[in-house]
C-alpha atoms as a PDB file:
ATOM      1  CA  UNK A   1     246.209   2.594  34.005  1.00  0.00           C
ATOM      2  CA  UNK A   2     243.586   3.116  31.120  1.00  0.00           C
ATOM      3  CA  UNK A   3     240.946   5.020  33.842  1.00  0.00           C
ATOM      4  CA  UNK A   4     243.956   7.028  34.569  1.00  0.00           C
ATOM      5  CA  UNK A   5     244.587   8.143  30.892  1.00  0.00           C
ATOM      6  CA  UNK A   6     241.315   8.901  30.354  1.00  0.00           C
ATOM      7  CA  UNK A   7     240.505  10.485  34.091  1.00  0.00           C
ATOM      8  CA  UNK A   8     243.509  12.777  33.435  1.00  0.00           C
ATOM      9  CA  UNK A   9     242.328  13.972  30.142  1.00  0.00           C
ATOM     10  CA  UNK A  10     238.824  14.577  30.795  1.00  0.00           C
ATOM     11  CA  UNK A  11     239.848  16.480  34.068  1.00  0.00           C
ATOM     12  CA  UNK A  12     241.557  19.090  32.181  1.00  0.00           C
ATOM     13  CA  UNK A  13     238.504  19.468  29.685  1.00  0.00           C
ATOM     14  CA  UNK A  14     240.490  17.530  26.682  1.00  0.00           C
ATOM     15  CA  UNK A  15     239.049  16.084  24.166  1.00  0.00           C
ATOM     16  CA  UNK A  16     241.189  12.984  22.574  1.00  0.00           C
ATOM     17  CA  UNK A  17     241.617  14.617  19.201  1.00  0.00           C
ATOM     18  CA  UNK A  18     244.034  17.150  21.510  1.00  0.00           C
ATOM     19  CA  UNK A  19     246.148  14.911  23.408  1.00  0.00           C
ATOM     20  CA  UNK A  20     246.502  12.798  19.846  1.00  0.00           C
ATOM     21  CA  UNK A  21     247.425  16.165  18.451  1.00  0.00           C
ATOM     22  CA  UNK A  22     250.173  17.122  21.538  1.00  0.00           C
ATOM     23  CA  UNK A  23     251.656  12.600  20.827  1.00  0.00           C
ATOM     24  CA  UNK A  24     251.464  13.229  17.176  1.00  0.00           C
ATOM     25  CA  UNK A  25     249.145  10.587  16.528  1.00  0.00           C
ATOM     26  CA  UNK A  26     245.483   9.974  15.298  1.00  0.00           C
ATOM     27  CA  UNK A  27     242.341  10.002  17.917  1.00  0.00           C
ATOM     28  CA  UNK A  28     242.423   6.706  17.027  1.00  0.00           C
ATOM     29  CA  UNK A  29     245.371   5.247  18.164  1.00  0.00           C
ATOM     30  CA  UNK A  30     245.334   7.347  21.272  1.00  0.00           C
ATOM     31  CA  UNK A  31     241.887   6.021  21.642  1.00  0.00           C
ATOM     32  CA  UNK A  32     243.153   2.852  22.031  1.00  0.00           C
ATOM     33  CA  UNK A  33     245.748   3.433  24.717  1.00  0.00           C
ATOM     34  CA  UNK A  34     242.649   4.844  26.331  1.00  0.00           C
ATOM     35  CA  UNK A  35     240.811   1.602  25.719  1.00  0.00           C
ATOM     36  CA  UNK A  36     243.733  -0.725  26.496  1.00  0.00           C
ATOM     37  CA  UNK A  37     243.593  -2.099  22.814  1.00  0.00           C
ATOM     38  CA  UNK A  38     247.132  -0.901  22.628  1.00  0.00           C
ATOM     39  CA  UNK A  39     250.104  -1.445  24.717  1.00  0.00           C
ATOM     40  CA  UNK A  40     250.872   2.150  25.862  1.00  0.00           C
ATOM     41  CA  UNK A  41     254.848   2.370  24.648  1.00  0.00           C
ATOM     42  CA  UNK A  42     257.238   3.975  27.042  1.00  0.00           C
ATOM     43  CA  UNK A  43     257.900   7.155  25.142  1.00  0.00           C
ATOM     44  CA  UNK A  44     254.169   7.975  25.152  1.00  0.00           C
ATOM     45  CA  UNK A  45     254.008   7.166  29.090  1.00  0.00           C
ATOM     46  CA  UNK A  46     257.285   9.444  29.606  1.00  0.00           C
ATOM     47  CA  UNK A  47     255.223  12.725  27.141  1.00  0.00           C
ATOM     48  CA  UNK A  48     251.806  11.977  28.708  1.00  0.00           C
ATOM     49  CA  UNK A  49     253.405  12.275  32.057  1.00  0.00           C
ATOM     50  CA  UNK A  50     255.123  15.425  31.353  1.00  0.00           C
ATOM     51  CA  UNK A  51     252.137  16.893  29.637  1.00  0.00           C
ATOM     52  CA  UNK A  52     250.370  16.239  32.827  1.00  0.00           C
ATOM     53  CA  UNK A  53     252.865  16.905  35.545  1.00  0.00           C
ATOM     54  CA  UNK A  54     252.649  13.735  36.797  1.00  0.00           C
ATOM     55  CA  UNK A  55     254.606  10.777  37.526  1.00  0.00           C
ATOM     56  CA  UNK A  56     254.916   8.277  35.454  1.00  0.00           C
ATOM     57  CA  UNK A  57     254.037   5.416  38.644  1.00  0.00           C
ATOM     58  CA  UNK A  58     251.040   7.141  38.687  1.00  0.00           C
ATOM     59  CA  UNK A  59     249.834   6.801  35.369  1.00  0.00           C
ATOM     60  CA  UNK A  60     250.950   3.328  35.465  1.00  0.00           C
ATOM     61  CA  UNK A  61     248.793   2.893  39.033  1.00  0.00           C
ATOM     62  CA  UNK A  62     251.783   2.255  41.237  1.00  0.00           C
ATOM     63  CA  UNK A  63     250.956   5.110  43.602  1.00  0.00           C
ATOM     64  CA  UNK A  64     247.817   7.326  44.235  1.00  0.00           C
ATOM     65  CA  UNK A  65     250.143  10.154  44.787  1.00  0.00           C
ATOM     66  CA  UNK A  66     249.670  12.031  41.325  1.00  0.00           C
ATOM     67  CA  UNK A  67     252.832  14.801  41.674  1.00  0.00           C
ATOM     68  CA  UNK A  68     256.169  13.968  41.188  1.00  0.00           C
END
């Protein structure tokens, strides 16, 4: 799941700083969802998968099929 995150971001040319900025939390603590050094809470799955357009399984790594 924490490739994904990452993979996703850096595919759209993000930096972390931005996606912290669109969760309304520091680089750090985004960094660390990133990282796996912090359980990724459901709300943040559910806005990351929105601000992506894709499903949540796939963030999660349930399916390879990245559009809802």
């Amino acid at each position: 799941m924490y490739r994904r995150l990452r993979d996703l971001r850096e595919d759209r040319d993000l930096t972390q700083k931005e996606v912290a900025a669109y969760l309304n939390c520091s680089q750090q603590v985004y960094s660390n969802y990133e990282l796996g050094q912090r359980d990724l809470p459901t709300y943040v799955l559910i806005s990351l998968s929105s601000f992506y357009g894709v499903s949540t399984d796939y963030i999660l790594g349930l399916t390879d099929k990245a559009h809802r």
